[in-house]
Protein backbone atom coordinates (compact mmCIF):
# COMPACT_ATOMS: atom_id res chain seq x y z
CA UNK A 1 153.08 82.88 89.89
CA UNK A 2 149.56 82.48 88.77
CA UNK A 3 147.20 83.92 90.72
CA UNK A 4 143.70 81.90 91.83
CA UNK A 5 140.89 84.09 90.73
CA UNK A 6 138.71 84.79 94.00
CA UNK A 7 135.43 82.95 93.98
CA UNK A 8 132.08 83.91 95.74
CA UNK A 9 132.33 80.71 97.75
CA UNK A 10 136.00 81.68 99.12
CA UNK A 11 134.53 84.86 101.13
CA UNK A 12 135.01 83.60 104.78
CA UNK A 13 131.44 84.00 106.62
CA UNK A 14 131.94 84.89 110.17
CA UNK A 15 129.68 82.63 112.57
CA UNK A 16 128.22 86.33 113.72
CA UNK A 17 126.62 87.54 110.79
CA UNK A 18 124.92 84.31 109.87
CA UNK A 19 123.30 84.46 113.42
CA UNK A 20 122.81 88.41 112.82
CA UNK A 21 121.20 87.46 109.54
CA UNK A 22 118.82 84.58 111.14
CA UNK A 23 117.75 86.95 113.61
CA UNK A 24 116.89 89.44 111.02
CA UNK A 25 115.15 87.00 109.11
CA UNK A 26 113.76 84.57 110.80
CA UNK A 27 116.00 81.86 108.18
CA UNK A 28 117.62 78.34 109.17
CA UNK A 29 120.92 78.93 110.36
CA UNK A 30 122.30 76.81 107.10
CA UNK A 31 120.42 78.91 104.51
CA UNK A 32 121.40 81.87 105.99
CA UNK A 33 125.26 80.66 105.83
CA UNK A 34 124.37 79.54 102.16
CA UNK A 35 123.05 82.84 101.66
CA UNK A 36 126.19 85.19 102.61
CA UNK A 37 127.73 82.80 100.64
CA UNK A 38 125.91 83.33 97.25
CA UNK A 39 125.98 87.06 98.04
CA UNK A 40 130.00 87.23 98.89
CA UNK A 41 129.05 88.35 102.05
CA UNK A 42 126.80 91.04 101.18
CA UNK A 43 123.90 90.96 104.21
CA UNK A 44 121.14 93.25 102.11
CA UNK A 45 121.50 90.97 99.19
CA UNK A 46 121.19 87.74 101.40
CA UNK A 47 118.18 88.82 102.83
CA UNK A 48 116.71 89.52 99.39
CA UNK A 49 117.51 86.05 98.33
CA UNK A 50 115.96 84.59 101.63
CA UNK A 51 112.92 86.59 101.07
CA UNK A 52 112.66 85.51 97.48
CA UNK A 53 113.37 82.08 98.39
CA UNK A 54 110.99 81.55 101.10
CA UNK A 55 108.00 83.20 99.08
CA UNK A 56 108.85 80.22 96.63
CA UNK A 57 108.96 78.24 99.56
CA UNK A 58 105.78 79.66 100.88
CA UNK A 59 104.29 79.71 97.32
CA UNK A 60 104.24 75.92 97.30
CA UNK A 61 103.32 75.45 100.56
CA UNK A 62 100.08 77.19 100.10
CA UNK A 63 97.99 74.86 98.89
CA UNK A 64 98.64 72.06 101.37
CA UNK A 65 95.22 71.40 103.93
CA UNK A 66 95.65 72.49 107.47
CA UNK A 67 93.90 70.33 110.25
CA UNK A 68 95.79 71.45 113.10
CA UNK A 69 96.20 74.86 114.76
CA UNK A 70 94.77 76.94 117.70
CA UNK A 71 92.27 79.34 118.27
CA UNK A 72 93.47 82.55 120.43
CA UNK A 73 91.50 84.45 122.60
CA UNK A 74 92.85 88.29 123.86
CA UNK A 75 90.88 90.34 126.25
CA UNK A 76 91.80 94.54 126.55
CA UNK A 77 90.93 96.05 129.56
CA UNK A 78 87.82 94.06 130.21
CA UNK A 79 86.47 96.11 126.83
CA UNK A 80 87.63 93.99 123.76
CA UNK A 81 87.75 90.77 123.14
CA UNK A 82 89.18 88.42 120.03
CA UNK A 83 88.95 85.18 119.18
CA UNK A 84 90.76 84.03 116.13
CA UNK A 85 91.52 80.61 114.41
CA UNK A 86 94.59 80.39 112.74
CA UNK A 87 95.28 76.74 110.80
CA UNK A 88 98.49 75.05 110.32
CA UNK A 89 99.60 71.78 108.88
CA UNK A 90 100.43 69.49 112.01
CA UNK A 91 99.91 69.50 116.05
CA UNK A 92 103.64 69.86 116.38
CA UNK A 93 104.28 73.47 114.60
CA UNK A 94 100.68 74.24 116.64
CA UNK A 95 102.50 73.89 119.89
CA UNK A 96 105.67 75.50 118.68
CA UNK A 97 106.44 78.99 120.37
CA UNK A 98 106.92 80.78 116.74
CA UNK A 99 103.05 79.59 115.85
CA UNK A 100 101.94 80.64 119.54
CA UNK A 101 103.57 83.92 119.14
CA UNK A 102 102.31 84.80 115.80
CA UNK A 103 98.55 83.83 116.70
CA UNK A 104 98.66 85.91 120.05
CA UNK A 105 100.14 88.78 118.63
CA UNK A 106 97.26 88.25 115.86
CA UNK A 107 94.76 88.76 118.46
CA UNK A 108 96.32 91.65 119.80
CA UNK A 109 96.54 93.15 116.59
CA UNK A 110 92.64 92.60 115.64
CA UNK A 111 91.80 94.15 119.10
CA UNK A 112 93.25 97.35 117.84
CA UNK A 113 92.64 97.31 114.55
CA UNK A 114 89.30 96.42 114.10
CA UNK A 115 89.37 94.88 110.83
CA UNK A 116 86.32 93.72 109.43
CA UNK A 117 87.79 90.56 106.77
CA UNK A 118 90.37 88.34 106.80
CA UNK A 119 91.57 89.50 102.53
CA UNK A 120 90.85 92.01 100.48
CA UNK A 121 89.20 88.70 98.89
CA UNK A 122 86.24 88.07 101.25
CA UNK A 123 84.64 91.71 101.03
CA UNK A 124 81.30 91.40 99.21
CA UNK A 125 80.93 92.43 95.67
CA UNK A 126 78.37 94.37 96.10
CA UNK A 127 79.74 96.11 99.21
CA UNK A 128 82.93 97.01 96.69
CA UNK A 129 80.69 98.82 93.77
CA UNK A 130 78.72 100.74 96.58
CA UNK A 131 82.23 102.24 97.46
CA UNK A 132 83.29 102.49 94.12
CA UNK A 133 80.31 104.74 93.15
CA UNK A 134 80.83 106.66 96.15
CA UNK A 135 84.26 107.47 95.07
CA UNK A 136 83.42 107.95 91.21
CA UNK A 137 80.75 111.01 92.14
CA UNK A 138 83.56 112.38 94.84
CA UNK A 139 86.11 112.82 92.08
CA UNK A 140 83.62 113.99 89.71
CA UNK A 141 81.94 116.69 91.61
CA UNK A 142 85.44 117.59 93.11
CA UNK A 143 86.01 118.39 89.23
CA UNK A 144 88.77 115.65 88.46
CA UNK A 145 89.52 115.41 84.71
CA UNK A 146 87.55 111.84 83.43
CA UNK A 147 91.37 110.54 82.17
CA UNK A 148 92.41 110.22 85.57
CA UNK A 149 89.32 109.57 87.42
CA UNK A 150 89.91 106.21 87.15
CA UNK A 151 93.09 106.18 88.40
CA UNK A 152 92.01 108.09 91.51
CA UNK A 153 89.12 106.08 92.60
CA UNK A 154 91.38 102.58 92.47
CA UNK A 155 93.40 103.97 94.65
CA UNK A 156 90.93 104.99 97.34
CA UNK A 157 89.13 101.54 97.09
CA UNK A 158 92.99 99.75 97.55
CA UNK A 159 93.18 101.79 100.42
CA UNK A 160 89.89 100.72 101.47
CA UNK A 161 90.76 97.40 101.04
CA UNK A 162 93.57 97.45 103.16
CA UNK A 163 91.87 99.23 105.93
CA UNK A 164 89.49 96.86 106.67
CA UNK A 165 91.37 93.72 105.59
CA UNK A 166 92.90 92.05 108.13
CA UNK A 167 96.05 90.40 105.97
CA UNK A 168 96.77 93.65 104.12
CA UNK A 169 97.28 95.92 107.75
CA UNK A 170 100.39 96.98 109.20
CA UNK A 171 100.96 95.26 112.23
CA UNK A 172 99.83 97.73 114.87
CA UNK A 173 103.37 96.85 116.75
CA UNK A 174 105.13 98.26 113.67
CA UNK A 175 108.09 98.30 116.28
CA UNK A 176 108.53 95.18 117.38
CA UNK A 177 107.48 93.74 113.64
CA UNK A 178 109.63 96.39 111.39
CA UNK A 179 106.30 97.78 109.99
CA UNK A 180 105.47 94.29 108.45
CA UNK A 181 101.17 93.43 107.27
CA UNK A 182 100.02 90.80 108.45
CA UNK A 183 100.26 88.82 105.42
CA UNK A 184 104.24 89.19 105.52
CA UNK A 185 104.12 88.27 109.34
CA UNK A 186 101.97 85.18 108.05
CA UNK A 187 104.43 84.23 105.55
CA UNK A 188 107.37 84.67 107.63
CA UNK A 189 105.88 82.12 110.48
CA UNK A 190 105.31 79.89 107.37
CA UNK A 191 108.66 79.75 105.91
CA UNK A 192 110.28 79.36 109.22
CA UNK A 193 107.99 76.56 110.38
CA UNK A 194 108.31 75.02 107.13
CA UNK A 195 104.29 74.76 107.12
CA UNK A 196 101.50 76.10 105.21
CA UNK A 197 99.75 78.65 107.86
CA UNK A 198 95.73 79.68 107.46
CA UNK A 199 94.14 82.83 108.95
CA UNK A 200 90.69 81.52 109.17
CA UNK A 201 88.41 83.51 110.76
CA UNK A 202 87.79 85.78 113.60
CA UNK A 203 85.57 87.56 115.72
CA UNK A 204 85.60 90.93 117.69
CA UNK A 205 83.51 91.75 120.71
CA UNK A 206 83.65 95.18 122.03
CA UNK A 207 81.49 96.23 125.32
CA UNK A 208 78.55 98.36 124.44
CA UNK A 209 78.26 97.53 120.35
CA UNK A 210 75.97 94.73 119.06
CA UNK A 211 75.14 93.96 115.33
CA UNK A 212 71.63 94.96 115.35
């Protein structure tokens, strides 16, 4: 008797692990199905293929205009306060409870924080080389052979960068969002809205501190 040759697509997916696997990502229950499916069942690989396939997704997304959204507002203890503008693509995914979530918890997260940018992007030039020199005379007077001075100080200014830019922090609930930046929460709303989704801008008011 011949025997059929077992194919990926004849590995039985259990109803429980696509919903374990939507939970965990965040997916459309039918892409997660698809997903198990491609991976024979395999839940670490389906999640890697979700996560490529919905920076794709995202990828394409990003260039779309956004002229709907919400600005947030988040007061702590009568100390801090945040407002931030977050842009999506239509007034429907504004009102949606994954967009509301992900905007609120944004303003938490910039109360705590304290970033100064929204990317690495929008820090000035100038402000940049000022750092960078600082960190070139630190490694040289620390006595830091010139081959991997370099090296050294574009490491300090990346993590510069990323603590004062808003998009490349960890989410200071690394808890309740698995250690995730901001940037990955951003793109996670956006593939599972199925919209391109804008951090615009932001502002941070803390009692006692003034820009002069």
């Amino acid at each position: 008797i011949a025997r059929r040759r077992l194919r990926v697509s004849d590995v039985q997916i259990k109803a429980a692990d696509v919903k374990a696997l939507r939970e965990r990502t965040g997916a459309a229950m039918m892409d997660c199905k698809k997903a198990l499916e491609e991976t024979g069942g395999d839940t670490d690989k389906a999640v890697e293929l979700l996560r490529v396939k919905g920076q794709a997704s995202v990828a394409k997304r990003s260039g779309r205009s956004t002229g709907e959204g919400m600005v947030a507002a988040y007061v702590h203890a009568r100390k801090i306060g945040v407002l931030v503008e977050v842009q999506c693509e239509t007034d429907f995914v504004a009102r949606n409870d994954i967009f509301v979530e992900f905007v609120n918890d944004l303003a938490l997260h910039i109360a705590a924080a304290n970033p100064r940018v929204v990317s690495a992007e929008d820090i000035p030039e100038e402000e940049v080389a000022a750092e960078r020199s600082v960190f070139e005379q630190k490694a040289a007077e620390d006595g830091k052979p010139e081959n991997v001075r370099e090296r050294i100080v574009e490491g300090q200014l990346n993590k510069w960068r990323k603590e004062i830019a808003l998009a490349d922090q960890v989410h200071v609930n690394a808890d309740k969002h698995e250690g995730k930046t901001i940037e990955e929460l951003r793109e996670e709303a956006a593939g599972r809205l199925g919209e391109n989704i804008r951090i615009v801008r932001f502002a941070r008011f803390q009692l006692g501190e003034s820009d002069e």
